[in-house]
Structures are given as C-alpha cells and as structure tokens.
N, C-alpha and C. Protein backbone atom coordinates (compact mmCIF):
# COMPACT_ATOMS: atom_id res chain seq x y z
N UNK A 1 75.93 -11.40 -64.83
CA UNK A 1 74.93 -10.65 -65.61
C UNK A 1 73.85 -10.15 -64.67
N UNK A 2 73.42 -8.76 -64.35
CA UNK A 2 72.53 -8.22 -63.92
C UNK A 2 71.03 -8.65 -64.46
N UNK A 3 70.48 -9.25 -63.17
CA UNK A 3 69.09 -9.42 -63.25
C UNK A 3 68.09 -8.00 -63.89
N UNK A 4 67.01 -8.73 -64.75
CA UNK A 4 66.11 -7.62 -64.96
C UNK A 4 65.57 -7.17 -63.78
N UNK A 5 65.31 -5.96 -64.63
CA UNK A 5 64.41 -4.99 -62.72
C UNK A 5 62.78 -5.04 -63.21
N UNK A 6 62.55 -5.95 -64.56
CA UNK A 6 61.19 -5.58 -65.06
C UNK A 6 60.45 -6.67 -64.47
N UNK A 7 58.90 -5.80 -63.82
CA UNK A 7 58.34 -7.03 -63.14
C UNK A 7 57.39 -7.80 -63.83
N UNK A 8 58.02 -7.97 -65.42
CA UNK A 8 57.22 -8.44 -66.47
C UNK A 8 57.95 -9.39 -67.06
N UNK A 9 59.27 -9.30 -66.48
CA UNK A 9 60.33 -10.58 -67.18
C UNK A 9 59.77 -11.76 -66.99
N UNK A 10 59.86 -12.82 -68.13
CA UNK A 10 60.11 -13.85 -68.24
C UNK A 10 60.31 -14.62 -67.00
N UNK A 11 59.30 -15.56 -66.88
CA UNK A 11 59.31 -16.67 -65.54
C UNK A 11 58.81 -15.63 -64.16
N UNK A 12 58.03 -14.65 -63.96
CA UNK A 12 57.32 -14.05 -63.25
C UNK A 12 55.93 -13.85 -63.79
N UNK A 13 55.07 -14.19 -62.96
CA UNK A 13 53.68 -13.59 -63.52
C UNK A 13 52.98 -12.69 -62.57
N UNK A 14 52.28 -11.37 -63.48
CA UNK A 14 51.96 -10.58 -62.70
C UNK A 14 50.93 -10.65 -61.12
N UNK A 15 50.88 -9.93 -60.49
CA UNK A 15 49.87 -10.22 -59.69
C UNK A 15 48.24 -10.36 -59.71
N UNK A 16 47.56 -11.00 -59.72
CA UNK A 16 46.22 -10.63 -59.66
C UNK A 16 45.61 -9.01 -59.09
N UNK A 17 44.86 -8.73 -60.52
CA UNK A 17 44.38 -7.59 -60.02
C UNK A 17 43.33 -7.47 -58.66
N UNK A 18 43.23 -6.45 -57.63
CA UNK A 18 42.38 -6.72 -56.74
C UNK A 18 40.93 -5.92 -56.88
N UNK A 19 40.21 -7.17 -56.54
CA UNK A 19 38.98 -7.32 -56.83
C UNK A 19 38.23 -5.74 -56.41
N UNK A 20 37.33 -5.13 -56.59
CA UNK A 20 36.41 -3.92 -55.52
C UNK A 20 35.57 -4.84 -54.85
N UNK A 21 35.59 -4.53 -53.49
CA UNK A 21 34.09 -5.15 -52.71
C UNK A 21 32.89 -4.55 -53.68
N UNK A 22 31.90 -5.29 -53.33
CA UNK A 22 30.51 -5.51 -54.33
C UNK A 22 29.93 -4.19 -53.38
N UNK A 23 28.88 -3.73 -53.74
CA UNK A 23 28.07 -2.74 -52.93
C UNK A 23 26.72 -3.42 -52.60
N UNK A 24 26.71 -2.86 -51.42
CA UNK A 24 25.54 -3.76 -50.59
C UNK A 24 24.20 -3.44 -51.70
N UNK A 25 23.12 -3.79 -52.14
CA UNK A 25 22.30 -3.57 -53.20
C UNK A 25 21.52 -3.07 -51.76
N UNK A 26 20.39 -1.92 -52.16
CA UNK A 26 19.64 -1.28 -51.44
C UNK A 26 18.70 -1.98 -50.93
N UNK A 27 18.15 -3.13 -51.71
CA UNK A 27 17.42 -3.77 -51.11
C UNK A 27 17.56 -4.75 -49.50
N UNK A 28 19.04 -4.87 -49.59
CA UNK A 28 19.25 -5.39 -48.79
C UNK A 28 19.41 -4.97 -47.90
N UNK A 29 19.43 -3.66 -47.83
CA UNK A 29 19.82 -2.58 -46.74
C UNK A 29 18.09 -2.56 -46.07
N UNK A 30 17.32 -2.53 -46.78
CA UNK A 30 15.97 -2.37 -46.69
C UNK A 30 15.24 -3.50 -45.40
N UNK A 31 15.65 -4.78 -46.57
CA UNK A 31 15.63 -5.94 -45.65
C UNK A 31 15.96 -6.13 -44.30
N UNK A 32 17.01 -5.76 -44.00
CA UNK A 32 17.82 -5.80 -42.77
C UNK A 32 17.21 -5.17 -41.80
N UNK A 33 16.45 -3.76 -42.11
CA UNK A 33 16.06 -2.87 -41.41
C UNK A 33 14.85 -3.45 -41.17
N UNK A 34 13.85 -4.18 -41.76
CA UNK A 34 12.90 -4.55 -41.49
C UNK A 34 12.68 -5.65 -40.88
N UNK A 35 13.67 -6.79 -40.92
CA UNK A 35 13.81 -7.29 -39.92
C UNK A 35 13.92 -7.21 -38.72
N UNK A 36 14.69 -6.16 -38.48
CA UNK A 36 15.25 -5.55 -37.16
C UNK A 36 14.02 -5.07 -36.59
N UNK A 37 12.98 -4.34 -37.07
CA UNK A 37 12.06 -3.95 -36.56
C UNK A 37 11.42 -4.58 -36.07
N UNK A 38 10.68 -6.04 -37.02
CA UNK A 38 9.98 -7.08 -37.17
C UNK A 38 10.66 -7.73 -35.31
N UNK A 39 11.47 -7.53 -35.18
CA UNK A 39 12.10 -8.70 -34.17
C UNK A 39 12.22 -7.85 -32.51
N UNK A 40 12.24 -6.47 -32.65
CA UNK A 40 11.83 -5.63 -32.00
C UNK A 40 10.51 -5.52 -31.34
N UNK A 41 9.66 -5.23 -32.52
CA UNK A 41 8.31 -5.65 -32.34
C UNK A 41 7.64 -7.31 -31.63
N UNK A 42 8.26 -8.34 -31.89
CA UNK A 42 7.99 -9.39 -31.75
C UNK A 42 8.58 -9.19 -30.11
N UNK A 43 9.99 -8.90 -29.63
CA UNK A 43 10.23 -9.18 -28.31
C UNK A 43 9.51 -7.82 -27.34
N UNK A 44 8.51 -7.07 -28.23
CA UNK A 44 8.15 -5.67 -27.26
C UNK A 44 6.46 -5.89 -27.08
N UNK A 45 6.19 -6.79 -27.98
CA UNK A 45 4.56 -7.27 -27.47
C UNK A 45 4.12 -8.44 -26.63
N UNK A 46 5.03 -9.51 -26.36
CA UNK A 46 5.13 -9.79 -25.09
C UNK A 46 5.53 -9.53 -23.97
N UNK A 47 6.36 -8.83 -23.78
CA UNK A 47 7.10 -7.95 -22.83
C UNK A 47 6.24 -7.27 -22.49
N UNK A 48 5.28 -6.37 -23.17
CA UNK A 48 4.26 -5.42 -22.70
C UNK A 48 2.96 -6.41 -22.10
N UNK A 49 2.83 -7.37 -22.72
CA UNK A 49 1.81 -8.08 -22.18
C UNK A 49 2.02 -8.67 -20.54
N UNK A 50 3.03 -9.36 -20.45
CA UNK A 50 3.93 -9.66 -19.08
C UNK A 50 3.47 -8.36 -17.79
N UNK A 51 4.24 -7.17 -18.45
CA UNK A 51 4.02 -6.03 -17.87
C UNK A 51 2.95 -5.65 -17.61
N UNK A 52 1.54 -5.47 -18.09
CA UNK A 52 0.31 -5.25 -17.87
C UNK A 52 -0.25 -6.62 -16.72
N UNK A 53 0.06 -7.21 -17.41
CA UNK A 53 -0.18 -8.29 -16.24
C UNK A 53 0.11 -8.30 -14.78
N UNK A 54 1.44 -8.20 -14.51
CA UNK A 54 2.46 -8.16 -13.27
C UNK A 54 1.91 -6.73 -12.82
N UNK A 55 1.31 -5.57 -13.40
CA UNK A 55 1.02 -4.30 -12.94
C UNK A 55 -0.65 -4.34 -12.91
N UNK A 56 -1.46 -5.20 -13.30
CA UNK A 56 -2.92 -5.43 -13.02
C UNK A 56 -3.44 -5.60 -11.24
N UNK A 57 -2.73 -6.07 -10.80
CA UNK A 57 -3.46 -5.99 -9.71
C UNK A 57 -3.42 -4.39 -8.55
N UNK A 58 -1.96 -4.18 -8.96
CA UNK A 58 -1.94 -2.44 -8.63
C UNK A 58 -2.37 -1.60 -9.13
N UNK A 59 -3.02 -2.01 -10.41
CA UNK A 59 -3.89 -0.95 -11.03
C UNK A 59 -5.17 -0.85 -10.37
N UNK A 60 -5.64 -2.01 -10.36
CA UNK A 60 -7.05 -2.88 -9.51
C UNK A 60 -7.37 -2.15 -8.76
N UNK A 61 -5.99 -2.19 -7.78
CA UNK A 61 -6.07 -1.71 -6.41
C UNK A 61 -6.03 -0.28 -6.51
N UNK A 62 -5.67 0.35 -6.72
CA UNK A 62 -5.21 2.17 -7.30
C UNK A 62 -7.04 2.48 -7.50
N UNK A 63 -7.48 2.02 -8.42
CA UNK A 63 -8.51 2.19 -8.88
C UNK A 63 -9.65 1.96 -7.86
N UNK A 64 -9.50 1.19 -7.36
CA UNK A 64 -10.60 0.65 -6.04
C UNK A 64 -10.26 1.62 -4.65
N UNK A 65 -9.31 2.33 -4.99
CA UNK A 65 -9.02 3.34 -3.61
C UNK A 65 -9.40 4.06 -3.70
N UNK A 66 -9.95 5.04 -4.99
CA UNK A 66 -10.39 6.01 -5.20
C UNK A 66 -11.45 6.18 -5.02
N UNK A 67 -12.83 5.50 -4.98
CA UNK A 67 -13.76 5.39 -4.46
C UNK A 67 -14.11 5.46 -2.84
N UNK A 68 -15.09 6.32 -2.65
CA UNK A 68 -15.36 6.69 -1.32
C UNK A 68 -15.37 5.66 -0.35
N UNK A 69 -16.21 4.51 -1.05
CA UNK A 69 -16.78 3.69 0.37
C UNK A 69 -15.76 2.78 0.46
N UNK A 70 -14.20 2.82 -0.35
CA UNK A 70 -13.26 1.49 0.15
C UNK A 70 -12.24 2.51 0.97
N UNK A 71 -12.60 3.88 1.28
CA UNK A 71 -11.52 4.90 1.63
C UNK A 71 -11.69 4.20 3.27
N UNK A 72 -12.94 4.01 3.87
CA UNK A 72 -13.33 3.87 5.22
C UNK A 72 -14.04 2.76 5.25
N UNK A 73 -13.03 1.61 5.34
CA UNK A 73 -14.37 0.26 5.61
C UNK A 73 -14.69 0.33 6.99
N UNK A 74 -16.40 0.00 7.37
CA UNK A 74 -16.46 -0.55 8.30
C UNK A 74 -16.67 -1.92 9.23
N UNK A 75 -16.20 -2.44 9.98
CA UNK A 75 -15.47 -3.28 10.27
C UNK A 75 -16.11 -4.15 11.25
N UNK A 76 -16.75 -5.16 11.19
CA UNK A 76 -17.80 -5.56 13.03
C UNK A 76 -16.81 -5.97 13.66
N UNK A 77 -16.67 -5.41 15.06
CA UNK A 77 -15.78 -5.75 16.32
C UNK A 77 -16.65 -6.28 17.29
N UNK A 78 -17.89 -6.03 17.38
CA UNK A 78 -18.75 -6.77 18.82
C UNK A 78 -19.92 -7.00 18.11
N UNK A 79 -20.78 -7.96 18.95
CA UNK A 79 -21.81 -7.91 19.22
C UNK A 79 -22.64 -7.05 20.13
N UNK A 80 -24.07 -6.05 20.26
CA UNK A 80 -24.31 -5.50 21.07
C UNK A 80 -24.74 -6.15 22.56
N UNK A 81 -25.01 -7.10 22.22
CA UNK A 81 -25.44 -7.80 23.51
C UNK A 81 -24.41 -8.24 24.55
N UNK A 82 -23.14 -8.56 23.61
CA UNK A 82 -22.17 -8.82 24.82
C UNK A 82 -21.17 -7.65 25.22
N UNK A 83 -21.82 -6.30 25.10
CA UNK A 83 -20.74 -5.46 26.23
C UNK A 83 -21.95 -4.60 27.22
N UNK A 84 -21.07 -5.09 28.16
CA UNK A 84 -21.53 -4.66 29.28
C UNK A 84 -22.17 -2.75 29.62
N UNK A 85 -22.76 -2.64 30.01
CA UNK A 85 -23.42 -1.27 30.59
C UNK A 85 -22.52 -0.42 31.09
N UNK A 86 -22.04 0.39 30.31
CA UNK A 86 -21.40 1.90 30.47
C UNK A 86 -20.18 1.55 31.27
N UNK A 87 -19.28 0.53 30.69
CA UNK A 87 -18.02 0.02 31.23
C UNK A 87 -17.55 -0.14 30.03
N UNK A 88 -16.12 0.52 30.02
CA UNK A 88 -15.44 0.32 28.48
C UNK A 88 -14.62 -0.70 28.40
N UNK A 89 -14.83 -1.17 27.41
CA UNK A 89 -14.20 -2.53 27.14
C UNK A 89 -13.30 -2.38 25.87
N UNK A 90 -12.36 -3.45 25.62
CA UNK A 90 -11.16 -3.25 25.02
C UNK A 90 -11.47 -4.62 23.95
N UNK A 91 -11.53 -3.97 22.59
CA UNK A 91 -11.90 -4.72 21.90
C UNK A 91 -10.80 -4.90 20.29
N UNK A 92 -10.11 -5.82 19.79
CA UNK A 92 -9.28 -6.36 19.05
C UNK A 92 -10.16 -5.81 17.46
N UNK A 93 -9.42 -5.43 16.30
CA UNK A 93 -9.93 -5.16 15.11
C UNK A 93 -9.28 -6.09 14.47
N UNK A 94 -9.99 -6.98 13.13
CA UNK A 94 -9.02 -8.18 12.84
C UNK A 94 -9.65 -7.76 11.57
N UNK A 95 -8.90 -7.55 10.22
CA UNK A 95 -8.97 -7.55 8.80
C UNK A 95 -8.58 -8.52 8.08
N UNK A 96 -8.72 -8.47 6.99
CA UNK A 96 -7.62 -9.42 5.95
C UNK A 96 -6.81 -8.53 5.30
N UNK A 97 -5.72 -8.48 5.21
CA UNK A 97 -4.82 -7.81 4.73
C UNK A 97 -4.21 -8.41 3.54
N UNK A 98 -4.52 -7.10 2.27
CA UNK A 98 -4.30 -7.59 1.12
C UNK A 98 -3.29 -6.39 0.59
N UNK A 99 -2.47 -6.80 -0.29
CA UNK A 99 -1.62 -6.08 -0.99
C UNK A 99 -1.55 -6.33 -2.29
N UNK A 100 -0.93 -5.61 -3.26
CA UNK A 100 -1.44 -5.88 -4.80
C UNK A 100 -1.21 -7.63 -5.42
N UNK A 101 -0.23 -8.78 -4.43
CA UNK A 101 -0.32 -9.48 -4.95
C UNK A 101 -0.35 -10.59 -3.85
N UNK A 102 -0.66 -10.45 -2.17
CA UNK A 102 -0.79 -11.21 -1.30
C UNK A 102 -1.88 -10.58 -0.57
N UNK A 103 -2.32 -12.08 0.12
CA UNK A 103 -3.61 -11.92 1.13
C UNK A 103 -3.50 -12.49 2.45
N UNK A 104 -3.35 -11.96 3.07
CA UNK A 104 -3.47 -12.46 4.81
C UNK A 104 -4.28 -12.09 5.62
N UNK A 105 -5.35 -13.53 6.01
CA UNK A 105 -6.51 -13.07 6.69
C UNK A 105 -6.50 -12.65 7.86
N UNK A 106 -7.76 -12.84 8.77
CA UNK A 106 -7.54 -12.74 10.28
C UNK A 106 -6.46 -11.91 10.88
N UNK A 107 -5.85 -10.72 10.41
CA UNK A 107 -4.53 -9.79 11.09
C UNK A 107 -5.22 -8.91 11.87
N UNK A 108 -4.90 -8.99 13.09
CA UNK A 108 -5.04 -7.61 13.87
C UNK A 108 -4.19 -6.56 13.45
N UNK A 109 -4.73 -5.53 13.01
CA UNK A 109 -4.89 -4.45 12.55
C UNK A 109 -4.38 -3.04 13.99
N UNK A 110 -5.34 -3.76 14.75
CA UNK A 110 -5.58 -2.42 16.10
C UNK A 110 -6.51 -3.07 16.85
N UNK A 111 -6.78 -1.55 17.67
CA UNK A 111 -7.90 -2.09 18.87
C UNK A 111 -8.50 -1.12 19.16
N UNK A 112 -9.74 -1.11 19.92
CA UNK A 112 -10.57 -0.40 20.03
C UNK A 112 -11.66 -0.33 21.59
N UNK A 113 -11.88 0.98 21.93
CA UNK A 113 -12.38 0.65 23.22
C UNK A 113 -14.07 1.34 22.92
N UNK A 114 -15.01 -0.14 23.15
CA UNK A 114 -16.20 0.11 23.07
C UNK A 114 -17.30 0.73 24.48
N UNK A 115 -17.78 1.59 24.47
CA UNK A 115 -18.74 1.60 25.89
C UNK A 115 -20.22 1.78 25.38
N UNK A 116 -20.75 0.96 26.00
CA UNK A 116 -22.22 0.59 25.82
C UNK A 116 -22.81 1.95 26.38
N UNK A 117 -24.10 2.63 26.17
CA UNK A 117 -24.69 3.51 26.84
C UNK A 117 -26.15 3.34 26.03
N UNK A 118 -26.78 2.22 26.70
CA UNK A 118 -28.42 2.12 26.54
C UNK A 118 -28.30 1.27 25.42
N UNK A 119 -28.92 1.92 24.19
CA UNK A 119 -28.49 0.83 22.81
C UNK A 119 -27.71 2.05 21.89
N UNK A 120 -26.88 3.18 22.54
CA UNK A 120 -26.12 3.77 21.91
C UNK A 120 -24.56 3.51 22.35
N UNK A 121 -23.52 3.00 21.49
CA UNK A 121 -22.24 2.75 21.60
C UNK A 121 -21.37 3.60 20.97
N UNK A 122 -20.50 4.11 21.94
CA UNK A 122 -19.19 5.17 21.53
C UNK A 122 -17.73 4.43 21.48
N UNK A 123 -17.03 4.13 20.63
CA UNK A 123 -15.64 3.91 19.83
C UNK A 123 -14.63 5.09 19.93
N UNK A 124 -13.43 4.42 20.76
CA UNK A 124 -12.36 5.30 20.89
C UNK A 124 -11.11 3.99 20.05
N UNK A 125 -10.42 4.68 19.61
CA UNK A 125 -9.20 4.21 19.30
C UNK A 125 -8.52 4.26 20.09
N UNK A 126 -7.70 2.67 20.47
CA UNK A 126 -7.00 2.83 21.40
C UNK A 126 -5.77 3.29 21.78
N UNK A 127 -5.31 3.69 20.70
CA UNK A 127 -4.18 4.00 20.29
C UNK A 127 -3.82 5.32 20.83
N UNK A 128 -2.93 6.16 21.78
CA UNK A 128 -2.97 6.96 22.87
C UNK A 128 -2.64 8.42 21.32
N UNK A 129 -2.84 9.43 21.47
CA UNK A 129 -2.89 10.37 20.61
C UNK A 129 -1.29 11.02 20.71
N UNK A 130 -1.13 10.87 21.94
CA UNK A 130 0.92 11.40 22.58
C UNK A 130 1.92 11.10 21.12
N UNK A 131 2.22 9.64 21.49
CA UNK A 131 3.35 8.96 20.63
C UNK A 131 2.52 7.31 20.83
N UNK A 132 1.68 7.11 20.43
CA UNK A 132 1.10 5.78 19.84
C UNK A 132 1.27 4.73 21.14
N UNK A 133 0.98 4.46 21.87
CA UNK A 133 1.00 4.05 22.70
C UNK A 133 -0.40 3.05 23.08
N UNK A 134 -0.64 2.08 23.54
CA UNK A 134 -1.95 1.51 23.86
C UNK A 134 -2.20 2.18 25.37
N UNK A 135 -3.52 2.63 25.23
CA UNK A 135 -3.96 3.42 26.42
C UNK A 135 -4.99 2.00 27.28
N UNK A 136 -4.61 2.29 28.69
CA UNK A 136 -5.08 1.31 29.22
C UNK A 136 -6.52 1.90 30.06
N UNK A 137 -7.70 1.02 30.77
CA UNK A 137 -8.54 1.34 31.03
C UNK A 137 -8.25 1.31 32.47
N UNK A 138 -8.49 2.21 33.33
CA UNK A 138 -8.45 2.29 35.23
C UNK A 138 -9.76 2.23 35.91
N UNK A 139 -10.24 0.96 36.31
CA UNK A 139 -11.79 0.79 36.14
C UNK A 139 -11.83 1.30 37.79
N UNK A 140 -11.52 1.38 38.79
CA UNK A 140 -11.17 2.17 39.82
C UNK A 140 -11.40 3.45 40.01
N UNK A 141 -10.76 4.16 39.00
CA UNK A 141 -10.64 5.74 38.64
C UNK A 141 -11.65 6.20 36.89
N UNK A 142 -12.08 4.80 36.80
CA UNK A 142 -13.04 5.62 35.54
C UNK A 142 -12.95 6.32 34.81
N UNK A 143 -11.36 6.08 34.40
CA UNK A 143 -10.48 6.83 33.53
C UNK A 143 -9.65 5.97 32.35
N UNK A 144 -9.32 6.65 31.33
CA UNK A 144 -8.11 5.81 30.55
C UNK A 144 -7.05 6.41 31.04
N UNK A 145 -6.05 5.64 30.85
CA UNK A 145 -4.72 6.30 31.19
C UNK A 145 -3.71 5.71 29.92
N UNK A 146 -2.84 6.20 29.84
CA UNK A 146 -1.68 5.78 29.04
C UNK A 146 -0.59 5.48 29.61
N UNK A 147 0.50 3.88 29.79
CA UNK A 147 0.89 3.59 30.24
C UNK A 147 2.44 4.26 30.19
N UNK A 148 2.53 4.83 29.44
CA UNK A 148 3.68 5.32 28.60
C UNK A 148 3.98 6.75 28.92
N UNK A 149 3.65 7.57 29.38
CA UNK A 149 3.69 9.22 29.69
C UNK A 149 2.16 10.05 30.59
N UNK A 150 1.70 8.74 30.93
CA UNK A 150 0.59 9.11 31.96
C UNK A 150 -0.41 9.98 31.31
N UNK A 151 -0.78 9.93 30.17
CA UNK A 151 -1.88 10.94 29.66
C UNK A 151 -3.06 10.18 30.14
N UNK A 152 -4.24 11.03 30.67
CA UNK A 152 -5.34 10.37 31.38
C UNK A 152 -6.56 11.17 30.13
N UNK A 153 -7.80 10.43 30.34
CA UNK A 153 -8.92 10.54 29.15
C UNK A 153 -10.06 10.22 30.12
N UNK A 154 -11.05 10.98 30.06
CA UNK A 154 -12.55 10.95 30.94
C UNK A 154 -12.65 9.70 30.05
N UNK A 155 -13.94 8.84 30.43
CA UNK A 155 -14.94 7.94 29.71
C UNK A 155 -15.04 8.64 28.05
N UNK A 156 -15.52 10.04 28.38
CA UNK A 156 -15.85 10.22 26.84
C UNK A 156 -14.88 10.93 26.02
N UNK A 157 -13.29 10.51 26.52
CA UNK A 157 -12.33 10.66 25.77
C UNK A 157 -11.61 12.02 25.93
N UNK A 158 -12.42 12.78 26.58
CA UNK A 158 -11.73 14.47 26.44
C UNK A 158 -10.77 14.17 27.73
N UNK A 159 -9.32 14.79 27.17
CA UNK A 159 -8.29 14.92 28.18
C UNK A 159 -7.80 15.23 29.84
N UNK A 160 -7.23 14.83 30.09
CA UNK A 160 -7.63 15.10 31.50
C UNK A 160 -6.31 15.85 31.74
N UNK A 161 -6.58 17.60 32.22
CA UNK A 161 -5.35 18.38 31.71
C UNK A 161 -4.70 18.28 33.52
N UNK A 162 -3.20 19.00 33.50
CA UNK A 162 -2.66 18.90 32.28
C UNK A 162 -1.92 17.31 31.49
N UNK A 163 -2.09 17.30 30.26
CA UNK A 163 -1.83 16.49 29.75
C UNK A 163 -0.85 16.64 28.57
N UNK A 164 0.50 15.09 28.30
CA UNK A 164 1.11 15.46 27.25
C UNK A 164 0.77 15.04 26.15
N UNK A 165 -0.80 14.61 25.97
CA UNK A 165 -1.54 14.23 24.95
C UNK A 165 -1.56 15.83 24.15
N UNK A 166 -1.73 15.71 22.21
CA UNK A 166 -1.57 16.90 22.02
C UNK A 166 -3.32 17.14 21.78
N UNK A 167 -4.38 16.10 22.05
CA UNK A 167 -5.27 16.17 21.36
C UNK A 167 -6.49 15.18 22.53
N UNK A 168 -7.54 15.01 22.57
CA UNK A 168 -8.35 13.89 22.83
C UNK A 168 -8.31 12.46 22.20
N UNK A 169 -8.65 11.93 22.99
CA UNK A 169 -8.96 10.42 22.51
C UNK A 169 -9.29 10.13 20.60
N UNK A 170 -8.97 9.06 19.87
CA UNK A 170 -9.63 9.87 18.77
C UNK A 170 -10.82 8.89 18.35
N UNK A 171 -12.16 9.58 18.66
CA UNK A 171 -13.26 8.89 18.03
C UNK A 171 -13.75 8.03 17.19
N UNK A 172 -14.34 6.99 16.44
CA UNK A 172 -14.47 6.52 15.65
C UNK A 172 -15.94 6.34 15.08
N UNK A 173 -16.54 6.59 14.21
CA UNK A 173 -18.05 6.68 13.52
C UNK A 173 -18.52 5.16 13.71
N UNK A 174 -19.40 4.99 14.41
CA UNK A 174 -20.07 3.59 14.82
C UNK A 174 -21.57 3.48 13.68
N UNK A 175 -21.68 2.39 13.00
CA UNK A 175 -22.50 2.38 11.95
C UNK A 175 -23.77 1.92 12.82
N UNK A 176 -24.90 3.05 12.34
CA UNK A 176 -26.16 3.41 13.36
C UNK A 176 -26.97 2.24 12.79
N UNK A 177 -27.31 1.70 11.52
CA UNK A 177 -28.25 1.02 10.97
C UNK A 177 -28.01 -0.05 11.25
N UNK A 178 -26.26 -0.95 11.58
CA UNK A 178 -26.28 -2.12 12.09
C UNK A 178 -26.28 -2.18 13.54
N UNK A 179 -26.20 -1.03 14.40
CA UNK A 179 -26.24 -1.23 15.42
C UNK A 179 -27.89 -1.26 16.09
N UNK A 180 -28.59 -1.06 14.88
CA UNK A 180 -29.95 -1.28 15.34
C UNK A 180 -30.28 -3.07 15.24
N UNK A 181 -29.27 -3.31 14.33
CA UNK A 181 -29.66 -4.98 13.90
C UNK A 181 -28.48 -5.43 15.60
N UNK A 182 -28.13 -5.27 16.01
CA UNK A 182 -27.71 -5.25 17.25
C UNK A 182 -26.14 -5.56 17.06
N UNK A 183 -25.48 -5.53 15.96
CA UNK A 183 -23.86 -5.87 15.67
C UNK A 183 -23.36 -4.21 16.02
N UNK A 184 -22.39 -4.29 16.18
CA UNK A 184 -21.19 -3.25 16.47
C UNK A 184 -20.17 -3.30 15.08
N UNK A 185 -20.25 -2.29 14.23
CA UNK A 185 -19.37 -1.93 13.05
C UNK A 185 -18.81 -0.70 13.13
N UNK A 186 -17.68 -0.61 13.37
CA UNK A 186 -16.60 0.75 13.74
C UNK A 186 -16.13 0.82 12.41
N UNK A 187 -15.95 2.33 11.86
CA UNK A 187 -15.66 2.93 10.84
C UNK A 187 -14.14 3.05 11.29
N UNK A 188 -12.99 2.21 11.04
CA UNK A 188 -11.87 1.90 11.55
C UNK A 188 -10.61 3.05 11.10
N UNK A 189 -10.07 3.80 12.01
CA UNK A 189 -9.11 4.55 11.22
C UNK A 189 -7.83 4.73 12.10
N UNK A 190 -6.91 4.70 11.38
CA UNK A 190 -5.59 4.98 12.38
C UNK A 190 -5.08 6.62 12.05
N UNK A 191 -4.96 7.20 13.34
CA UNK A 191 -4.49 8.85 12.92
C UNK A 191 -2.63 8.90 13.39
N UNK A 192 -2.18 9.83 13.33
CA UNK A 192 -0.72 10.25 13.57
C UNK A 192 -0.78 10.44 14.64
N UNK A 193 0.08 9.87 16.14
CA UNK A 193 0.30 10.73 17.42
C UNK A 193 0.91 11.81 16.93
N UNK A 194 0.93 12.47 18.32
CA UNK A 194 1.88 13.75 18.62
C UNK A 194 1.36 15.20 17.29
N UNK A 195 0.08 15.21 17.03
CA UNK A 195 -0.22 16.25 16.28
C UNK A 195 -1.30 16.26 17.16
N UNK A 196 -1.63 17.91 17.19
CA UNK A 196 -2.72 18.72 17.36
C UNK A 196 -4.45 18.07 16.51
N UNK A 197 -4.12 18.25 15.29
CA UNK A 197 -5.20 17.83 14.48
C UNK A 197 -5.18 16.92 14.26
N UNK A 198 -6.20 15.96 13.93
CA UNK A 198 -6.07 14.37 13.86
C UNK A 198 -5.58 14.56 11.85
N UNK A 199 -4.41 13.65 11.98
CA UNK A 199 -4.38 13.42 10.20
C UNK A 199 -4.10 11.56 10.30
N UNK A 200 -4.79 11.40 9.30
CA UNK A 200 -5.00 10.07 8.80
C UNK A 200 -3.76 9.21 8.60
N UNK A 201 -3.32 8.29 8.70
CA UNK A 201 -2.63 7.41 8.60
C UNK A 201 -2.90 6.89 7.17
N UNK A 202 -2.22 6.23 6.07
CA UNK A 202 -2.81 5.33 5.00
C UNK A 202 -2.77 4.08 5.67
N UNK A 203 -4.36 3.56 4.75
CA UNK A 203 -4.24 2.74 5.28
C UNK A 203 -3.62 1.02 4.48
C-alpha cells in the first residue's frame, strides 16, 4: 500500500512555524549611540589631558623664545681683573643646557677669545669663519691663525688677505654696564662658517 504524500497524515506533526526576529525598539538604538559617545568622550579627556601635559614644557619653551632678551643671553666668561693687557686670551663658555624635558649643567657650549685694552674688552668667537674650525692664537706673530687651512686674523679680527676665510673674525657684544662692575659678560652667539654674511646658528 502506497504511503500518503500528505504532510498532514496521521503520526506526523507539522513543523513549528518560524518565529520573525523582534525589531530593535528605537530606543535602544538611541541608547547604544549614547553610550558610545559617553565612552569616547571619557577615553578623549584624559588622553587630551596627558597630551597637554607631555607638550607643556615645549610650549614653555616656544613661548620663552620669542621674547627678545632669551633670543641672546649674556653669559660671564671672565673676570676683568684676571686678563692680562692687550694679549688675547682663550676663554671656555659653559651654559646649562636645557631642552623641553632635560637639564644639563656646566656644558661647554664654545669658546671665546678675550683681549683686554685699558678697561675696554673685545670678544671674538673662536670658532674660525672658513669651515668651523678652532682658531689658534700666535703670540710671536700677534696674530690668530687657523690650524686647519691657515686663515690668519690681526688682533682686531680683520683678515689677513689673501685668505680662505669668507669673512672676519666674528665679534661678539660685550655687556658695558657689567664690565664697569668689573665681570666680563659676552653676548654669546654661534654663526655658520663658509658664508660671506654672518647668519646665526639656533641656538
């Protein structure tokens, strides 16, 4: 006897109808979103705080450069009493060297050649104007010389031609009001060798 083909016969039961997924209710859609924000917000206002922080001292510093009198510190390298009478002497510049989040004191920086003349003192950088070189003093010949390509410099720095210096010695502004209190304060600057015009170094 042929089985029924009905899927309603006797000793079968139909299948369960299938359910529809529910729809998300709007509110909840709402919720979700505001959370998300809420938690956004929560990990973006410490984060910014961190950040202002870790970027405070380069701001500090940014801000403190812009002002004239931190563009050119000046710097005491001697006492007036201890250099000698119209003999140039070779004198060490020592700073503290700070960066937006370290400090290192006592660093020589450079050097500097002082010559006494009465109670007026003239500052050369020692630093040869050619290609950077330390220029040495020839107390013999009453000259600087540069050990490095022979560029020679009178006492008061002007070149001694011909020379492969592109420029003179380069000067430095000696502070007049402490040198009356008898200290030596050089207005300290490092320039570029091998140019014509003196341009500034950062410092």
């Amino acid at each position: 006897m042929a089985k029924s083909l009905n899927p309603h016969a006797a000793g079968s039961s139909p299948p369960p109808p299938t359910a529809a997924a529910p729809l998300t209710p709007r509110r909840n859609v709402v919720a979700a979103v505001a959370a998300t924000l809420i938690g956004i917000f929560i990990g973006i206002v410490p984060f910014a705080a961190g950040l202002v922080t870790f970027l405070d001292p380069l701001l500090k510093r940014k801000k403190s450069a812009g002002g004239e009198d931190s563009k050119h510190q000046t710097r005491r390298v001697a006492s007036l009493d201890a250099l000698p009478a119209d003999t140039p002497v070779l004198v060490p510049v020592i700073a503290d060297l700070t960066d937006a989040w370290n400090r290192e004191p006592n660093q020589l920086i450079g050097a500097v050649y002082l010559r006494r003349q009465g109670d007026q003192v003239t500052c050369f950088n020692a630093i040869c104007p050619h290609l950077g070189c330390f220029v040495g003093y020839v107390a013999d010949r009453k000259v600087f010389q540069c050990p490095c390509h022979t560029s020679s410099f009178q006492l008061d720095g002007q070149r001694i031609m011909p020379s492969p210096s592109p420029r003179n010695m380069d000067e430095l502004a000696v502070d007049p009001e402490r040198l009356k209190q008898g200290e030596v304060w050089v207005e300290f600057v490092n320039y570029y060798p091998g140019k014509e015009d003196r341009e500034e170094k950062p410092s």
